[in-house]
C-alpha atoms as a PDB file:
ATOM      1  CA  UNK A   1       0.488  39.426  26.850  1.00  0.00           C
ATOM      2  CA  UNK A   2       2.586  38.995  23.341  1.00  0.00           C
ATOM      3  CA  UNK A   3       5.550  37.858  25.980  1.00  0.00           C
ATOM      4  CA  UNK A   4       3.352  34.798  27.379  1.00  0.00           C
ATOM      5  CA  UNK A   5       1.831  34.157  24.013  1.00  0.00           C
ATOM      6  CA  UNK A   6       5.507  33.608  22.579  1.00  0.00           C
ATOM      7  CA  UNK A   7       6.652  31.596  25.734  1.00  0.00           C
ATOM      8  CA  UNK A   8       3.351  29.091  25.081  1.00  0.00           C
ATOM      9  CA  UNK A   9       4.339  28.855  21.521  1.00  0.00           C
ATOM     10  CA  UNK A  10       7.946  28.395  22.494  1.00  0.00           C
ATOM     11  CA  UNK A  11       6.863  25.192  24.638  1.00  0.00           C
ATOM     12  CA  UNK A  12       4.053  24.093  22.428  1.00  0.00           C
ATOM     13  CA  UNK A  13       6.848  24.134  19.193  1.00  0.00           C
ATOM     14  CA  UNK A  14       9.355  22.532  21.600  1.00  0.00           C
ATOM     15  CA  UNK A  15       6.879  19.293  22.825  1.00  0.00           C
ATOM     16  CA  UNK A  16       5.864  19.280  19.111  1.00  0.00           C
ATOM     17  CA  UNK A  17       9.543  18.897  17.842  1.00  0.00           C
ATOM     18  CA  UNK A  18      10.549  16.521  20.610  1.00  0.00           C
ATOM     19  CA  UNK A  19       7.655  13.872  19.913  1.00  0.00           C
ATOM     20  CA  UNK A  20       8.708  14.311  16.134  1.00  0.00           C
ATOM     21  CA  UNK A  21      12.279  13.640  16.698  1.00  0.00           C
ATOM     22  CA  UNK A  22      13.522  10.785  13.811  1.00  0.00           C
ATOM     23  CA  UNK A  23      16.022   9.907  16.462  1.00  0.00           C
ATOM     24  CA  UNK A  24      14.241   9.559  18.770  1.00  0.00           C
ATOM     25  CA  UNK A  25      11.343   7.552  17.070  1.00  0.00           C
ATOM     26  CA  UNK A  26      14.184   5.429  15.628  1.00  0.00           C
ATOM     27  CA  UNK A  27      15.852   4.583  18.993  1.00  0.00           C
ATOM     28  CA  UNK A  28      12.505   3.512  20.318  1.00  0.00           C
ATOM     29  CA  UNK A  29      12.419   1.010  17.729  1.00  0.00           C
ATOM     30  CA  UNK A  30      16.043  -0.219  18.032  1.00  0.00           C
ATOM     31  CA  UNK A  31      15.041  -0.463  21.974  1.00  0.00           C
ATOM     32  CA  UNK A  32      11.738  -2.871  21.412  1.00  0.00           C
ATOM     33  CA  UNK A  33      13.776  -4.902  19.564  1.00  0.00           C
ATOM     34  CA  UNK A  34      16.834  -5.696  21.770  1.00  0.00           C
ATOM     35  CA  UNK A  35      14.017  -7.545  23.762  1.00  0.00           C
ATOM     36  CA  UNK A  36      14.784  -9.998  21.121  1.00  0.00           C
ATOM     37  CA  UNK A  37      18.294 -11.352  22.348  1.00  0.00           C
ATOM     38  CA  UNK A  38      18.319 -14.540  19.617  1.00  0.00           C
ATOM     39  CA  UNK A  39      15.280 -16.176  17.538  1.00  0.00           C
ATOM     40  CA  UNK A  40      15.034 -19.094  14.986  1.00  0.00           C
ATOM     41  CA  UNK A  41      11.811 -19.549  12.754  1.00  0.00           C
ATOM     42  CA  UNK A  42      10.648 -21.376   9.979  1.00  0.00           C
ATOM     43  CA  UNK A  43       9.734 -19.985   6.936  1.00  0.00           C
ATOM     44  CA  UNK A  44       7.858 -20.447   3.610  1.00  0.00           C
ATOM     45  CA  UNK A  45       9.054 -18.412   0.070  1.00  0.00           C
ATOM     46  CA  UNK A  46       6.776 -17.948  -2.631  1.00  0.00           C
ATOM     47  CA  UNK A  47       8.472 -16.264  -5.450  1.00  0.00           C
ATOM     48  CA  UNK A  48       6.217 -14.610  -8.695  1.00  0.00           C
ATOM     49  CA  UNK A  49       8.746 -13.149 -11.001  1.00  0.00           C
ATOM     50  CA  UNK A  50       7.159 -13.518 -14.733  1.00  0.00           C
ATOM     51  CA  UNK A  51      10.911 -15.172 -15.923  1.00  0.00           C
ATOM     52  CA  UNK A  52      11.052 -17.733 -12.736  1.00  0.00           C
ATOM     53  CA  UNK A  53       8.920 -20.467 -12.151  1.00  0.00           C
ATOM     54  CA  UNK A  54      10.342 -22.322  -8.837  1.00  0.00           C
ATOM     55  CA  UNK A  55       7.999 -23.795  -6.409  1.00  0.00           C
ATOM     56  CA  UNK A  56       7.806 -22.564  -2.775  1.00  0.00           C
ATOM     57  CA  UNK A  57      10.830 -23.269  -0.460  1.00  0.00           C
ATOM     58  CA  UNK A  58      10.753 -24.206   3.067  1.00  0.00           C
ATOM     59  CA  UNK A  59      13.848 -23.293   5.190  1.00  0.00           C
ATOM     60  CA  UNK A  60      15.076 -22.026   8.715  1.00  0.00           C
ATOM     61  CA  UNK A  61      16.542 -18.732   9.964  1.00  0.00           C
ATOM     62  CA  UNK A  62      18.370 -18.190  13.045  1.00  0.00           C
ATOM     63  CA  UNK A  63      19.213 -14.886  14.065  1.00  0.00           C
ATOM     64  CA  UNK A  64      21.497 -13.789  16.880  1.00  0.00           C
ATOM     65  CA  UNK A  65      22.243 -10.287  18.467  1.00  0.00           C
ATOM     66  CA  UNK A  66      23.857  -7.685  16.741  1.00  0.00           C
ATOM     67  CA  UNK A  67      23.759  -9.462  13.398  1.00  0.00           C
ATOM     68  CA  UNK A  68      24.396 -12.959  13.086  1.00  0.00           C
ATOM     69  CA  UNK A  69      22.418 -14.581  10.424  1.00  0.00           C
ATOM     70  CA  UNK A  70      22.078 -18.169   9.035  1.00  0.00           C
ATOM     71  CA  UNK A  71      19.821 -19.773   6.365  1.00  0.00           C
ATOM     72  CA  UNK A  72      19.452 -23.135   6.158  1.00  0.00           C
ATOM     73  CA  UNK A  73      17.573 -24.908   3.664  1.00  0.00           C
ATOM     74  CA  UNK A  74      18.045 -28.509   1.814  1.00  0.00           C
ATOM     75  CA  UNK A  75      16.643 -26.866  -1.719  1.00  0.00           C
ATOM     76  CA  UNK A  76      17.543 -23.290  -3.875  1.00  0.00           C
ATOM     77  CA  UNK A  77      16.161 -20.559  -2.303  1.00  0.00           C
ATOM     78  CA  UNK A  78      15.714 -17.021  -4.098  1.00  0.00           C
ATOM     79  CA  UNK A  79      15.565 -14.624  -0.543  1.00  0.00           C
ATOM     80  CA  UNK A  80      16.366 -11.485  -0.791  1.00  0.00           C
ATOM     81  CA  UNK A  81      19.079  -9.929   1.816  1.00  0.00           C
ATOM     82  CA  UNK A  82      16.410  -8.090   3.781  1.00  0.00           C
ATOM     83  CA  UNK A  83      14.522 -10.964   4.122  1.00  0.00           C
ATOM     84  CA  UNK A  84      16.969 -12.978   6.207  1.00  0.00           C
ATOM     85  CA  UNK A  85      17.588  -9.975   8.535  1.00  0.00           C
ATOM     86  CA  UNK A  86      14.777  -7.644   9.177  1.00  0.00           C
ATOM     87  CA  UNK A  87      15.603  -6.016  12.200  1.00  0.00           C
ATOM     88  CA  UNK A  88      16.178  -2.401  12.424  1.00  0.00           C
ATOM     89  CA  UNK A  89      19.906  -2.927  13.614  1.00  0.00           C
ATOM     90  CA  UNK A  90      20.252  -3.937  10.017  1.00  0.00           C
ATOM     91  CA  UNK A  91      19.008  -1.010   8.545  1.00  0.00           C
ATOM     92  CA  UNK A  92      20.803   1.470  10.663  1.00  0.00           C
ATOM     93  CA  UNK A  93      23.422   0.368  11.339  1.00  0.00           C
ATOM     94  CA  UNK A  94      25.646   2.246   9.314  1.00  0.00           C
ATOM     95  CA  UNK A  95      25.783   6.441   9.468  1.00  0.00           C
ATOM     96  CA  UNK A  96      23.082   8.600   8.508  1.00  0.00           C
ATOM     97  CA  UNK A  97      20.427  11.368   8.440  1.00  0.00           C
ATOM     98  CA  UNK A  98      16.813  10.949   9.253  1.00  0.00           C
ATOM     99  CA  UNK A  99      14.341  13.059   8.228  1.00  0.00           C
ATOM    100  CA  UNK A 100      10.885  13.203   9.947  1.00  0.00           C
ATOM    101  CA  UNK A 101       8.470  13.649   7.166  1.00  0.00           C
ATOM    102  CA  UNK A 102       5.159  13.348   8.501  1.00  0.00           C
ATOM    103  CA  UNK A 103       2.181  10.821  10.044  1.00  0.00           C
ATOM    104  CA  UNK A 104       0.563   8.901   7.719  1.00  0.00           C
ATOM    105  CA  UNK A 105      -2.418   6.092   8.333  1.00  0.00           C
ATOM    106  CA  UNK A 106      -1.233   2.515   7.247  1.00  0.00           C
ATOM    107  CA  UNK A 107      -3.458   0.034   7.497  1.00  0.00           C
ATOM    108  CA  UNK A 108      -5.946   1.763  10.268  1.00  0.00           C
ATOM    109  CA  UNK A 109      -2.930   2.551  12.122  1.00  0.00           C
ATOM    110  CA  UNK A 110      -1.315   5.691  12.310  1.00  0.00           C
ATOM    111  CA  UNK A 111       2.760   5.537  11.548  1.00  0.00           C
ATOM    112  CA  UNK A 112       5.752   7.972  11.316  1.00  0.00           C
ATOM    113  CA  UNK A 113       6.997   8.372   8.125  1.00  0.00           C
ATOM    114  CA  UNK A 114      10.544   8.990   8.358  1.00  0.00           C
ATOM    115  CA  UNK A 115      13.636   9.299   5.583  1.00  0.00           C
ATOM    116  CA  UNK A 116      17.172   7.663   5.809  1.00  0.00           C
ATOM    117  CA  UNK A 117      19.977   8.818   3.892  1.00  0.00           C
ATOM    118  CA  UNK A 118      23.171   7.477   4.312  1.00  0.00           C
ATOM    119  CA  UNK A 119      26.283   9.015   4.826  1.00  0.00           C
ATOM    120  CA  UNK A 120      28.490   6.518   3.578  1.00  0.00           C
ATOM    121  CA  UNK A 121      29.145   5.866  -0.155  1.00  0.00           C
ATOM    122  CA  UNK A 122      30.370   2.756   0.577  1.00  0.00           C
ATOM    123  CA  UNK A 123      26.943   1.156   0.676  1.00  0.00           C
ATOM    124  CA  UNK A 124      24.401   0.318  -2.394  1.00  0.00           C
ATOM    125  CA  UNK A 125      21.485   1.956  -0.924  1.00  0.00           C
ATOM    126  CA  UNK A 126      21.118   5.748  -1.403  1.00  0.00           C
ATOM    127  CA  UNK A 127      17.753   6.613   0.229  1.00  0.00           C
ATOM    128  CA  UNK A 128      15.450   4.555   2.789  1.00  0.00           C
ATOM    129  CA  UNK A 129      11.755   5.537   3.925  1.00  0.00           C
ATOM    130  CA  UNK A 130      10.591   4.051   6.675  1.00  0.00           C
ATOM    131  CA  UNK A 131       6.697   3.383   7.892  1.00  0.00           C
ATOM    132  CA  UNK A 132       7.104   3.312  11.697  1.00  0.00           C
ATOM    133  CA  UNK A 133       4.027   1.719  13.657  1.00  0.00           C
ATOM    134  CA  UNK A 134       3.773   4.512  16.683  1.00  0.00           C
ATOM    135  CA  UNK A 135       2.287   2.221  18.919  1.00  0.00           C
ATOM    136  CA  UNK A 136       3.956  -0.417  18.604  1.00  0.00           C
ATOM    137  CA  UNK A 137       7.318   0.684  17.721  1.00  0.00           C
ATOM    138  CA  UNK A 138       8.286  -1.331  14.542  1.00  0.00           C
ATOM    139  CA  UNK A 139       8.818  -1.048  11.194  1.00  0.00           C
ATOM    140  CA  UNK A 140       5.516  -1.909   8.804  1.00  0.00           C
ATOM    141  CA  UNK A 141       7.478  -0.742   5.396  1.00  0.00           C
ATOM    142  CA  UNK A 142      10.339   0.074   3.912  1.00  0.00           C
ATOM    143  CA  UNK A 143      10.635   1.641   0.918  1.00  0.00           C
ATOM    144  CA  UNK A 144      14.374   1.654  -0.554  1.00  0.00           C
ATOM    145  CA  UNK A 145      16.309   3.312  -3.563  1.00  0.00           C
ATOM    146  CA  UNK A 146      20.014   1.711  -4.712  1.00  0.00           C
ATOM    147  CA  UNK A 147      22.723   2.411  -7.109  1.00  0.00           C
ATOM    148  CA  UNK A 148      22.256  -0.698  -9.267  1.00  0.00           C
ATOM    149  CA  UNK A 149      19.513  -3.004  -7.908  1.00  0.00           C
ATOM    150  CA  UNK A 150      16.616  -0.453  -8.953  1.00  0.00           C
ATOM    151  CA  UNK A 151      13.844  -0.287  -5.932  1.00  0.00           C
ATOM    152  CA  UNK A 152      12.734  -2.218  -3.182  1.00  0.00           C
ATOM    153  CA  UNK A 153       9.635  -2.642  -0.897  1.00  0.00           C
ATOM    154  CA  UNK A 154       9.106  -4.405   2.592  1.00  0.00           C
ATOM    155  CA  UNK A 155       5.951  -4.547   3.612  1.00  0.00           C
ATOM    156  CA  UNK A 156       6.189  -6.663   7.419  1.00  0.00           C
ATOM    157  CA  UNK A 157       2.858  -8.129   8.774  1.00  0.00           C
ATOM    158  CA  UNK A 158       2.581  -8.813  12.644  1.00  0.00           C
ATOM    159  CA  UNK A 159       0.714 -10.902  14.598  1.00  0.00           C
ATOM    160  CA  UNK A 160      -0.937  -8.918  17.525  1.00  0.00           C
ATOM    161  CA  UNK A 161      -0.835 -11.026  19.738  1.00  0.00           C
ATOM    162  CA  UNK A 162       2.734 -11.912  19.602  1.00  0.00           C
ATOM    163  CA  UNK A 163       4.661 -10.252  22.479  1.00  0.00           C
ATOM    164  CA  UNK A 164       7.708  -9.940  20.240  1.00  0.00           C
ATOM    165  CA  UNK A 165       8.558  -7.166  17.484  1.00  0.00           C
ATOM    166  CA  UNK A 166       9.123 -10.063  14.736  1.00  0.00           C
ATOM    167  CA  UNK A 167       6.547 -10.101  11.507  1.00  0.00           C
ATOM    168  CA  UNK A 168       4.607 -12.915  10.792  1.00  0.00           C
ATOM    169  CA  UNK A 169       4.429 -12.278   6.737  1.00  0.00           C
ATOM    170  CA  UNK A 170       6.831 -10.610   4.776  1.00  0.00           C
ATOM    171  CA  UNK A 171       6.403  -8.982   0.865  1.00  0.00           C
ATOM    172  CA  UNK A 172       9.218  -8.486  -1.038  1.00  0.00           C
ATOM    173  CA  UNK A 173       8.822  -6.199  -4.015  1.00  0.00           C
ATOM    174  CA  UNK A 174      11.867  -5.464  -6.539  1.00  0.00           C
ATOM    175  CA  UNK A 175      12.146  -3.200  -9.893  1.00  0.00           C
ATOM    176  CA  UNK A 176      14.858  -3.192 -12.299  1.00  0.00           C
ATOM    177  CA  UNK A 177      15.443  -2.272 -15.665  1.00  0.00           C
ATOM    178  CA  UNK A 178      16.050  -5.627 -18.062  1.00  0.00           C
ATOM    179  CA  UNK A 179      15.691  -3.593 -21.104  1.00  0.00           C
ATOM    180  CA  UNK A 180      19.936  -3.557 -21.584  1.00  0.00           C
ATOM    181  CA  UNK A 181      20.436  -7.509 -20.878  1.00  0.00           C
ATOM    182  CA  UNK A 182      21.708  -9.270 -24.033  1.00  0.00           C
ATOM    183  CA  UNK A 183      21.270  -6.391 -26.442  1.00  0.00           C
ATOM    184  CA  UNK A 184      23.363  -4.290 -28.752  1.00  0.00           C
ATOM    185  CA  UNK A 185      23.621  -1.445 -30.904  1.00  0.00           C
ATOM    186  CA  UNK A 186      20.506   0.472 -29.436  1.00  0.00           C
ATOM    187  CA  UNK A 187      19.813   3.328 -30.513  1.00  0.00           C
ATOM    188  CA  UNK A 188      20.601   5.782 -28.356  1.00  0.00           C
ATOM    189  CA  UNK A 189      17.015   7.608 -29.179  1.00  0.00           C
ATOM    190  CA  UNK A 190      15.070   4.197 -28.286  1.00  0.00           C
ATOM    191  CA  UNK A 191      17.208   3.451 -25.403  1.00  0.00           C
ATOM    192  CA  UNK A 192      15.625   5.385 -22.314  1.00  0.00           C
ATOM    193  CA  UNK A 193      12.146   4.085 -23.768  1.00  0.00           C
ATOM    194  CA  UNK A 194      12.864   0.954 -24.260  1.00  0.00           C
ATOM    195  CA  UNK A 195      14.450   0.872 -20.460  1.00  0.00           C
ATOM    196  CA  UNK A 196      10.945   2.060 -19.093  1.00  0.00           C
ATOM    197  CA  UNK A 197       8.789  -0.461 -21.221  1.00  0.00           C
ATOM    198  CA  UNK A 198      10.884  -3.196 -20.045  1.00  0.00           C
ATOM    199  CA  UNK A 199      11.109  -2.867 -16.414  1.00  0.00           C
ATOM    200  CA  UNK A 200      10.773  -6.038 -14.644  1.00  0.00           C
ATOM    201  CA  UNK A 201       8.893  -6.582 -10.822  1.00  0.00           C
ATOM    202  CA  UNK A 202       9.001 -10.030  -9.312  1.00  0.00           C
ATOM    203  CA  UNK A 203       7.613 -10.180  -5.673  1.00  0.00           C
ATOM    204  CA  UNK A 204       8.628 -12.249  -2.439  1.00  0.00           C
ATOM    205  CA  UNK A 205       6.495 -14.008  -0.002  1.00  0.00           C
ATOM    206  CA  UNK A 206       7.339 -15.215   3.099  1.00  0.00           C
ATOM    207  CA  UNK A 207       5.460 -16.804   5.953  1.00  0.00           C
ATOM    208  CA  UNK A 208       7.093 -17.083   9.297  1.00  0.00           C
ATOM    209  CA  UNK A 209       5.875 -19.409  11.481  1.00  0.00           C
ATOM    210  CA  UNK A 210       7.196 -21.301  14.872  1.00  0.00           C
ATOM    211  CA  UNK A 211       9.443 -18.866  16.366  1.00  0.00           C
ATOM    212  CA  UNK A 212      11.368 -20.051  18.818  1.00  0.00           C
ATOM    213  CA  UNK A 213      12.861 -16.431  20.960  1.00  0.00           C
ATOM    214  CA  UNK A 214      15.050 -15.769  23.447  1.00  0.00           C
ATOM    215  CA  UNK A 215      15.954 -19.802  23.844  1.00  0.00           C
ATOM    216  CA  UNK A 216      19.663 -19.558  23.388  1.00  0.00           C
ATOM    217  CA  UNK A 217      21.904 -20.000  19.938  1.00  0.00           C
ATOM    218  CA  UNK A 218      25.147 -21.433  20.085  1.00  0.00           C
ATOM    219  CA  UNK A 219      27.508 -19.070  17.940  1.00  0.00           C
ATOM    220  CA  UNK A 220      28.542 -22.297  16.553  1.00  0.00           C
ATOM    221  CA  UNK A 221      25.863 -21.946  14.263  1.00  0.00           C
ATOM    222  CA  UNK A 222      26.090 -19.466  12.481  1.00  0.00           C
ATOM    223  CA  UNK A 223      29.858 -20.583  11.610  1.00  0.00           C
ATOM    224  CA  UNK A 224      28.285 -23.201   9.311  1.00  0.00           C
ATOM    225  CA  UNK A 225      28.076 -22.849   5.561  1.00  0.00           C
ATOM    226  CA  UNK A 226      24.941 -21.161   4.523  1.00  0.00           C
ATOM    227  CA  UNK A 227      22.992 -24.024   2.192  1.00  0.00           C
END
């Protein structure tokens, strides 16, 4: 009896493990979106940072598989990295760990939470968590740590009823200390507190909207000068 009570466990630990796999969950993702061979969209940035006032910008992104990016737009645009190139390609696509850390309800939907460390020193980032929609296999947040550009959150809004694994909304949110700009001779008994009471978060909003997928991008594109 203790024999087929260990063998049931045995399976039961083994199914549990499998469907809890970060790789596996990860891959999944990658997979959905290589239905997405090349896209261009427009796009609408609303930037709130208490020390910027700029209006909203409208530009243009085109995208191409693996990673060919181009922004176009005819005025200053404050976008951050991730912004022009959400797909999970981009995030992984240097070596690392994942760590499956547990389910979590986002929005009335129930995700994987899963942590990314990289194995590479080479790169600014130093820890990733990632919100993975388990239905439909994308990425609803990520949650990022760096060596000098503080923290970051992406929080990626889809439409439903888009076939395609591409958000509709995008937030932006950034921290960084901007206690040390343009000052000298702290003390070195103020300093940490002062750093703390003077962190700064701006946010960035962006509104996709006519996506044009899977219509074919000439690679001469993307071998124009960003604007």
């Amino acid at each position: 009896m203790k024999f087929v009570f260990a063998l049931v466990f045995l399976f039961v630990f083994a199914a549990f493990a499998q469907m809890n796999d970060p790789d596996k969950i990860i891959a999944e993702v990658v997979n959905e979106f290589n239905k997405v061979q090349d896209y261009s969209v427009d796009v609408r940035i609303k930037l709130d940072v208490s020390f910027i006032k700029a209006p909203d910008t409208e530009a243009k992104i085109y995208f191409k598989q693996p990673d060919k990016v181009n922004f176009v737009s005819e005025k200053f645009a404050m976008v951050p990295k991730e912004g022009l190139d959400f797909s999970p390609v981009g995030l992984l696509k240097k070596n690392y760990t994942s760590i499956y850390v547990k389910e979590e309800v986002l929005n009335g939907i129930m995700h994987s939470v899963i942590k990314i460390i990289p194995l590479e020193d080479r790169g600014d980032v130093i820890l990733s968590t990632l919100w993975i929609d388990n239905s439909r296999k994308v990425i609803s947040k990520v949650e990022s740590s760096t060596k000098t550009s503080g923290t970051f959150l992406m929080e990626l809004i889809y439409d439903r009823n888009f076939k395609y694994p591409l958000p509709s909304k995008m937030i932006f949110t950034f921290k960084f200390k901007d206690g040390m700009r343009g000052r000298r001779n702290i003390d070195p008994d103020e300093s940490s507190k002062k750093e703390k009471e003077e962190e700064v978060t701006g946010k960035v909003y962006l509104n996709y909207s006519n996506y044009q997928v899977n219509k074919g991008i000439d690679d001469s594109m993307f071998e124009k000068k960003t604007k």
